[in-house]
N, C-alpha and C. Protein backbone atom coordinates (compact mmCIF):
# COMPACT_ATOMS: atom_id res chain seq x y z
N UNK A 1 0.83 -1.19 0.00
CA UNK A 1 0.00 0.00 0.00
C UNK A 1 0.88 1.26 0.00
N UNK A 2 1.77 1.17 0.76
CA UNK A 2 2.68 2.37 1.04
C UNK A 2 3.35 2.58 -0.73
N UNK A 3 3.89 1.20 -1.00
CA UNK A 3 4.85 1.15 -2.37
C UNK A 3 3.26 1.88 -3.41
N UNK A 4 2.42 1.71 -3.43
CA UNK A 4 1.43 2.03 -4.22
C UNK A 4 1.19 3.92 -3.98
N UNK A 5 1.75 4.44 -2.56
CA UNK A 5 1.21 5.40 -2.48
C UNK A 5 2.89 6.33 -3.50
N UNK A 6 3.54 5.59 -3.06
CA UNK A 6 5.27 5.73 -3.52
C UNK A 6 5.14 6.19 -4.90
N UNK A 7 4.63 4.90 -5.59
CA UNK A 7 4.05 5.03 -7.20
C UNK A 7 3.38 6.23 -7.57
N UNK A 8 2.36 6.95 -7.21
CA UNK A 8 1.50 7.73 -7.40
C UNK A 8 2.12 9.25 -7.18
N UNK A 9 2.87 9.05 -5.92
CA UNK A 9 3.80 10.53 -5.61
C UNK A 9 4.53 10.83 -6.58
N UNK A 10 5.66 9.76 -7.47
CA UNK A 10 6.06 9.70 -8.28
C UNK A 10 5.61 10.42 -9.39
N UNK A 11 4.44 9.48 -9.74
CA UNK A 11 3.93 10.01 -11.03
C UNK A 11 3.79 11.84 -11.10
N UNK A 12 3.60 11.99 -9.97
CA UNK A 12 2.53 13.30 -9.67
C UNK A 12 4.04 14.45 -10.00
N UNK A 13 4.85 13.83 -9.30
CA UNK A 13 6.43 14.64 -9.07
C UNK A 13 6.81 14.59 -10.97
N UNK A 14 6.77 13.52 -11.83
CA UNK A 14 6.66 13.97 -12.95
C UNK A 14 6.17 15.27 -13.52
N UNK A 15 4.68 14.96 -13.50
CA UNK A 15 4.08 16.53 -13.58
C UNK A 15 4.34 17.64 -13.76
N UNK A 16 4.25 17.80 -12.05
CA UNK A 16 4.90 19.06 -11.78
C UNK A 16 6.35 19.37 -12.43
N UNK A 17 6.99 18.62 -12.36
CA UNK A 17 8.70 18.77 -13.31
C UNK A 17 8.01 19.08 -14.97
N UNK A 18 7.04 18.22 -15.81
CA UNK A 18 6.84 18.93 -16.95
C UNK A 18 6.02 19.90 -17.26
N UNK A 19 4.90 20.65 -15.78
CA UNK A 19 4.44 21.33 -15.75
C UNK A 19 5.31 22.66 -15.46
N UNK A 20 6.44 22.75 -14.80
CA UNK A 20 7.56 23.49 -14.66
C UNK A 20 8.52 23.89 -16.00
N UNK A 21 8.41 22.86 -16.50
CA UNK A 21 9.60 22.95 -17.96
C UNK A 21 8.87 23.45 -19.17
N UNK A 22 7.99 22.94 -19.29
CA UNK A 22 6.62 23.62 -20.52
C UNK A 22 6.42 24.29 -20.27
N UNK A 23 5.81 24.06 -19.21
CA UNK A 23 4.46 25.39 -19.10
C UNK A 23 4.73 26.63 -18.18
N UNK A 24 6.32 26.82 -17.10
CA UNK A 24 6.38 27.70 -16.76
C UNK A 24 6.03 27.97 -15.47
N UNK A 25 5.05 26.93 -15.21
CA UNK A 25 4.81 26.66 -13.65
C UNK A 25 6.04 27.16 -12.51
N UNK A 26 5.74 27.36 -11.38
CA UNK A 26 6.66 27.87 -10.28
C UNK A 26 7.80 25.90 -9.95
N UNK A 27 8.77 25.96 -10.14
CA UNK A 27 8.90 24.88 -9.66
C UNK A 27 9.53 24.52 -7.96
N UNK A 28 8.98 25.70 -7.34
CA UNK A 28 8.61 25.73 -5.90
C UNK A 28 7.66 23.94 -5.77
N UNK A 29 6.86 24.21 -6.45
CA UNK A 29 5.81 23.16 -6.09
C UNK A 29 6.39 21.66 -6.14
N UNK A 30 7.45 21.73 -7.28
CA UNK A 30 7.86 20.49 -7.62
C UNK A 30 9.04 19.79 -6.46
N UNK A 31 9.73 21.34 -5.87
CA UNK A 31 10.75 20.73 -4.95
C UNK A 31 10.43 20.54 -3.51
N UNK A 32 8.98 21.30 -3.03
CA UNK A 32 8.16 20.95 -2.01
C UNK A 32 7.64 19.12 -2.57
N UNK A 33 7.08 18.73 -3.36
CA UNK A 33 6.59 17.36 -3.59
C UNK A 33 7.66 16.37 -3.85
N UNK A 34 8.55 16.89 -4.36
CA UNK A 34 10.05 16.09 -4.21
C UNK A 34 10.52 15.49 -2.95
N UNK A 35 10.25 16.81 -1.92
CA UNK A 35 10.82 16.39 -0.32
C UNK A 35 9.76 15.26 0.14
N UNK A 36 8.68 15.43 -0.06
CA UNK A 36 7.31 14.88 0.83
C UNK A 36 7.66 13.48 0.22
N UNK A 37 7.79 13.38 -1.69
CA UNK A 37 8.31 11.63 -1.81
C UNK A 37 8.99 11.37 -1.43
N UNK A 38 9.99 11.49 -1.28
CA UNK A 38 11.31 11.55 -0.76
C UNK A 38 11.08 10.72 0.77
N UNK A 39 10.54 11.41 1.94
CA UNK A 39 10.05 11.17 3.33
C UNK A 39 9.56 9.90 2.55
N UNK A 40 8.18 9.60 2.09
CA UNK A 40 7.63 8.65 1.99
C UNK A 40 8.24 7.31 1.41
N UNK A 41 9.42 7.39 0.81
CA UNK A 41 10.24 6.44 0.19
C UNK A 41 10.37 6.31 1.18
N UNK A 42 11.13 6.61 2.12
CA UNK A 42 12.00 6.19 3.30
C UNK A 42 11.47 5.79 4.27
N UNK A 43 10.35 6.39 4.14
CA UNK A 43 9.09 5.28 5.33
C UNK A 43 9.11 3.89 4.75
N UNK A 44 8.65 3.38 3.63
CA UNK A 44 8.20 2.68 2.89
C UNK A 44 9.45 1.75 2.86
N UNK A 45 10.59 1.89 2.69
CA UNK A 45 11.85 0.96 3.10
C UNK A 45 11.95 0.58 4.33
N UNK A 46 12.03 1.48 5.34
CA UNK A 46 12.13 1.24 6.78
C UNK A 46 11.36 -0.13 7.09
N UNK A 47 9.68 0.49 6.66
CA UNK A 47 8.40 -0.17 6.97
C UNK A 47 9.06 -2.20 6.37
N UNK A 48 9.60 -1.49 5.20
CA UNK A 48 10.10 -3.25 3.91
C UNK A 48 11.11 -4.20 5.45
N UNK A 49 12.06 -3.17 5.77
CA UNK A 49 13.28 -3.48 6.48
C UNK A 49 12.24 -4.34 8.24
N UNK A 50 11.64 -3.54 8.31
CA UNK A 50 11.46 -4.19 9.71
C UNK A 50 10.35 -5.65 9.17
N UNK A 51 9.72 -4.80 8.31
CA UNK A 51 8.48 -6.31 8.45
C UNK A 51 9.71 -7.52 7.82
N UNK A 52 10.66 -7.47 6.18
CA UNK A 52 11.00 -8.61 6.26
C UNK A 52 12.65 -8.92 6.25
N UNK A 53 12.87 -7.41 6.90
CA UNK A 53 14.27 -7.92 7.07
C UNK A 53 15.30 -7.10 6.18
N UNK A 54 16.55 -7.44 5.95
CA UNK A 54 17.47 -6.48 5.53
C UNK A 54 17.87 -7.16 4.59
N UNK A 55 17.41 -8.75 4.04
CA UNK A 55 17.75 -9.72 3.31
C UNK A 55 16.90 -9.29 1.79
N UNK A 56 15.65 -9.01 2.24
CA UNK A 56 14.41 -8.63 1.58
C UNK A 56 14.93 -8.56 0.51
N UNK A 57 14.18 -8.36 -0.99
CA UNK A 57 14.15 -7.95 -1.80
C UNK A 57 13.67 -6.70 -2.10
N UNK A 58 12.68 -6.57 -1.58
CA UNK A 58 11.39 -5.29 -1.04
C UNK A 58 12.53 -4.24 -0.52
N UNK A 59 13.25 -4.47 0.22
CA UNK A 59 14.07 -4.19 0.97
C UNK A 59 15.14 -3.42 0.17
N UNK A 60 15.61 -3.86 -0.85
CA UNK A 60 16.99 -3.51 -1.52
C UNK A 60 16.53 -2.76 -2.69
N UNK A 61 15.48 -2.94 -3.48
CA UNK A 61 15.11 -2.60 -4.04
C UNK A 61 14.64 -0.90 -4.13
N UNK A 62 14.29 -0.92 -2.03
CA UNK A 62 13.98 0.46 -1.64
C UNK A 62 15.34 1.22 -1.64
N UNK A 63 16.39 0.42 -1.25
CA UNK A 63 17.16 1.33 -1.05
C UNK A 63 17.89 2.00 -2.29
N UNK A 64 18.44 1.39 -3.51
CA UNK A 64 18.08 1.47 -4.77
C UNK A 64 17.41 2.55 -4.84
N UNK A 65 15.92 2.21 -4.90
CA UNK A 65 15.04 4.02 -5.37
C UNK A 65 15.68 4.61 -4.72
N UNK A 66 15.63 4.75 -3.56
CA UNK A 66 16.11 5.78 -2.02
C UNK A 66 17.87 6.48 -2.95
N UNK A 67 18.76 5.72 -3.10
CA UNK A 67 19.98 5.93 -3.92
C UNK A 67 19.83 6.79 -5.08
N UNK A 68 18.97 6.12 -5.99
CA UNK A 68 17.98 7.04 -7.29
C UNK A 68 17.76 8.12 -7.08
N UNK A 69 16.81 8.04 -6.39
CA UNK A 69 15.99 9.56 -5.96
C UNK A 69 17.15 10.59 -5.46
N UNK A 70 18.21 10.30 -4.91
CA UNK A 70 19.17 11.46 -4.19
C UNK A 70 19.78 11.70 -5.42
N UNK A 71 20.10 11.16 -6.26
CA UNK A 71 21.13 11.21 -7.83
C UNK A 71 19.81 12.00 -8.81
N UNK A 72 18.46 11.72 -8.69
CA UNK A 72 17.91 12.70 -9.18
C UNK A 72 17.41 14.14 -8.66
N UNK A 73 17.61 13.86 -7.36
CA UNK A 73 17.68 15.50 -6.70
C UNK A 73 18.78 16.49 -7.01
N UNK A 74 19.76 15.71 -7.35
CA UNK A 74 20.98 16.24 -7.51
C UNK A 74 20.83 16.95 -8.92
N UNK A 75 20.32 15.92 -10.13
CA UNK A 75 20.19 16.23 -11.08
C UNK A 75 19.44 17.60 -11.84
N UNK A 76 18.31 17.56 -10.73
CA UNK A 76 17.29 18.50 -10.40
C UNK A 76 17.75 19.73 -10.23
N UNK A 77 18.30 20.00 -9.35
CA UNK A 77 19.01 21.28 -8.81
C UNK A 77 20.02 21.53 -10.14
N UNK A 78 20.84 20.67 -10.01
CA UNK A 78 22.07 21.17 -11.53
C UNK A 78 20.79 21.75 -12.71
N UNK A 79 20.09 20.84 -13.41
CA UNK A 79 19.62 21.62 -14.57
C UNK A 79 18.56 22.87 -14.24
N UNK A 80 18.22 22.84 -12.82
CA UNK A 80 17.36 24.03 -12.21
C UNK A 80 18.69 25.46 -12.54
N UNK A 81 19.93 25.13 -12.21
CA UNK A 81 20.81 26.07 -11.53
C UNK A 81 21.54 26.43 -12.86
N UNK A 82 21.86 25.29 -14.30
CA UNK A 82 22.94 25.99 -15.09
C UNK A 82 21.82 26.06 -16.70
N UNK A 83 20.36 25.24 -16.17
CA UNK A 83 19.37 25.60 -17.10
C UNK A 83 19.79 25.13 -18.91
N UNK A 84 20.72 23.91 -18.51
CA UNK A 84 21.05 23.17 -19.45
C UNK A 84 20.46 22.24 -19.97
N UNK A 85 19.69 22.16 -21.65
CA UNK A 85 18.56 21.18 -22.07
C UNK A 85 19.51 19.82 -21.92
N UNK A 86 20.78 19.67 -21.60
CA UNK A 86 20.87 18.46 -21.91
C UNK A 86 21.04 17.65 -20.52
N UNK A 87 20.73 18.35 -19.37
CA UNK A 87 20.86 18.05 -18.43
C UNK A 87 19.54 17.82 -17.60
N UNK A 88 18.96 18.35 -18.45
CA UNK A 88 16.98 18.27 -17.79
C UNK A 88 16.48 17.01 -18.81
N UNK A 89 17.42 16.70 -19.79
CA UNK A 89 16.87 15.40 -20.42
C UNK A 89 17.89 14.33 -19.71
N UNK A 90 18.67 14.20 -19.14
CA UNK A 90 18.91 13.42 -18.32
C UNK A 90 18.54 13.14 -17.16
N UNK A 91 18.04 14.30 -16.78
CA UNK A 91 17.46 14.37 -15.14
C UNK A 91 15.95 13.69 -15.87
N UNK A 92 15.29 14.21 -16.92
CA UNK A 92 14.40 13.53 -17.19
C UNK A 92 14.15 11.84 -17.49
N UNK A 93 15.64 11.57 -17.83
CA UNK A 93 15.65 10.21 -18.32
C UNK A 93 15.79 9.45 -17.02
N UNK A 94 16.65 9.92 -16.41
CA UNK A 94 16.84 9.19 -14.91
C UNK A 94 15.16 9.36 -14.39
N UNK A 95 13.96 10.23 -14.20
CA UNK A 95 13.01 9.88 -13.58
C UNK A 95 12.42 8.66 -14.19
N UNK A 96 12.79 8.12 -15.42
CA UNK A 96 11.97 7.22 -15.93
C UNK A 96 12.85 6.10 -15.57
N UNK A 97 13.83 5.77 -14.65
CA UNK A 97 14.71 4.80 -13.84
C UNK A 97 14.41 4.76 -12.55
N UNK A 98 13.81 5.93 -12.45
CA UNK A 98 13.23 5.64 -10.76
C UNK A 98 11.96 4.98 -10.66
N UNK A 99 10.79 5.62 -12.13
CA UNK A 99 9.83 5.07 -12.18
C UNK A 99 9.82 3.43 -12.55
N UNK A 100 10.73 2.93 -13.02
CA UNK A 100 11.12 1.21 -13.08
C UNK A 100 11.26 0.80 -11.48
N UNK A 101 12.25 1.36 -10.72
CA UNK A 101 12.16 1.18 -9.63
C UNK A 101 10.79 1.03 -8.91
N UNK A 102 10.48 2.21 -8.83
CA UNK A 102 9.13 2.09 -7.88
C UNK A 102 8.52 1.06 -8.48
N UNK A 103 7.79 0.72 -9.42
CA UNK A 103 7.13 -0.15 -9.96
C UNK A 103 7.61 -1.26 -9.73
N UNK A 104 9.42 -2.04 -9.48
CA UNK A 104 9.66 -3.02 -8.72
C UNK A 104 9.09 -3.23 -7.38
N UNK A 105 9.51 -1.81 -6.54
CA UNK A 105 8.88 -1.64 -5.61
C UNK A 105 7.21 -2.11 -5.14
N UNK A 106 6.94 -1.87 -6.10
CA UNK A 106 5.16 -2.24 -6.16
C UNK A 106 4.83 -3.29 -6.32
N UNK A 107 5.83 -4.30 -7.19
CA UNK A 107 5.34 -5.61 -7.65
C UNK A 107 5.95 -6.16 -6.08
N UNK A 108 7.08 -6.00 -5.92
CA UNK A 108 7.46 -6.71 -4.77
C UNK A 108 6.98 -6.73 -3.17
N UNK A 109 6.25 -5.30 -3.10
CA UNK A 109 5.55 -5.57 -2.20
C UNK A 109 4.54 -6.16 -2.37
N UNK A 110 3.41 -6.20 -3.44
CA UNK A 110 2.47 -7.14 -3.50
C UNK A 110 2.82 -8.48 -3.50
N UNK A 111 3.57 -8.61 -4.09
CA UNK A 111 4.20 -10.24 -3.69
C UNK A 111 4.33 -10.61 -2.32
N UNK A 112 5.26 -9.39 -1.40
CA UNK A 112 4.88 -9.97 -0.18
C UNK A 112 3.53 -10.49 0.48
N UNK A 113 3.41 -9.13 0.19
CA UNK A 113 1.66 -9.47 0.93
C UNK A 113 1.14 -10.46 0.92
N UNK A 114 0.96 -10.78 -0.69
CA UNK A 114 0.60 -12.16 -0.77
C UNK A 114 0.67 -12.92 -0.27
N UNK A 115 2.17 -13.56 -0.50
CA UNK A 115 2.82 -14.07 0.51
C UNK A 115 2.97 -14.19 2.22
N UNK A 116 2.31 -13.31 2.82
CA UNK A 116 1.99 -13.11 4.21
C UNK A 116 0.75 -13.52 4.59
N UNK A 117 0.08 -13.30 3.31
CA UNK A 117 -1.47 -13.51 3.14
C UNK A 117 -1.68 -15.39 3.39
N UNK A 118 -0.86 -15.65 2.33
CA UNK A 118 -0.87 -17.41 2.23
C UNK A 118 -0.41 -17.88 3.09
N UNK A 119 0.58 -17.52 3.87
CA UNK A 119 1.23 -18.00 5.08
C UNK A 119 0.37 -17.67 6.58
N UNK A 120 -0.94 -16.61 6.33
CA UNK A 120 -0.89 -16.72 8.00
C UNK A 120 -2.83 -15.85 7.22
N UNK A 121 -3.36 -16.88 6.93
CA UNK A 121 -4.71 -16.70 6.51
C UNK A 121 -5.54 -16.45 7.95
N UNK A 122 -6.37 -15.24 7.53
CA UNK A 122 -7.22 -14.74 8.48
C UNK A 122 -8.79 -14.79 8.40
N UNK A 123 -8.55 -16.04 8.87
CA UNK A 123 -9.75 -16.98 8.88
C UNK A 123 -10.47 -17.17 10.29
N UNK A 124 -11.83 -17.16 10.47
CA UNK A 124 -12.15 -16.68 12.24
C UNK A 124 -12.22 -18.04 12.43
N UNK A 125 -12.28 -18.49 13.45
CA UNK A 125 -11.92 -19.63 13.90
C UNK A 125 -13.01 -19.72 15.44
N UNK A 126 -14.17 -20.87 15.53
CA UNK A 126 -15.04 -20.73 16.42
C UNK A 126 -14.51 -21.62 18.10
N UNK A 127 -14.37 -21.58 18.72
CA UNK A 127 -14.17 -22.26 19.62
C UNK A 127 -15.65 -23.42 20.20
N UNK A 128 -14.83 -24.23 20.31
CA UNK A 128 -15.99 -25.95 20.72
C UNK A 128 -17.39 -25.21 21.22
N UNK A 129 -17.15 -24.58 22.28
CA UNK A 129 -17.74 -24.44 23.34
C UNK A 129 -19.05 -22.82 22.97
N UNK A 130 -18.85 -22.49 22.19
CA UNK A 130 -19.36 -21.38 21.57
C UNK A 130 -20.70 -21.38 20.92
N UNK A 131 -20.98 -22.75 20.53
CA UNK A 131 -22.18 -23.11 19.74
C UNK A 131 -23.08 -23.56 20.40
């Protein structure tokens, strides 16, 4: 759920970056929604790390985006600061490497779940004496 909300921030942080580059938009907005994904990645790993561990896949995968995402903040600021097209198409190309990521992110947490799901089914269960 979290990796799903991850996905969506994402998308949205697109946006605003081509609503900024086209259209002129303030990109105040984009580096305020940058920080807030940003937080939420890092919940969303933590959350991977404690439920299955540091072995995880879920797990590595976050840290990966988490790695991503700082190499595209970086990227962000440079073509914000020297306003170079060939550097906002890289910063652009790298978001479409984070967006592979997250979307690992997404498959792999649903897999867990699943997987948590099949292993520990929540099924009510009546006791003898009840009927």
């Amino acid at each position: 759920m979290v990796a799903n909300l991850v996905g969506f921030m994402l998308f949205v942080q697109v946006v605003l970056g081509g609503l900024a580059t086209i259209l002129g938009y303030p990109v105040i907005y984009q580096i305020i929604w940058e920080g807030l994904t940003f937080v939420v990645l890092i919940i969303a790993t933590v959350y991977a790390v404690r439920e299955l561990g540091s072995k995880s896949t879920l797990f590595r995968t976050g840290v990966a985006a988490i790695a991503d995402y700082v190499v595209q903040i970086i990227l962000g600021f440079v073509a914000l600061g020297l306003n170079n097209d060939a550097v906002v198409v890289v910063h652009l190309t790298n978001a479409f490497v984070l967006g592979v990521l997250v979307t690992y992110l997404i498959s792999f947490a649903d897999s867990a779940e699943k997987a948590s799901a099949s292993l520990h089914p929540h099924t009510p269960t009546i006791s003898p004496g009840s009927m």
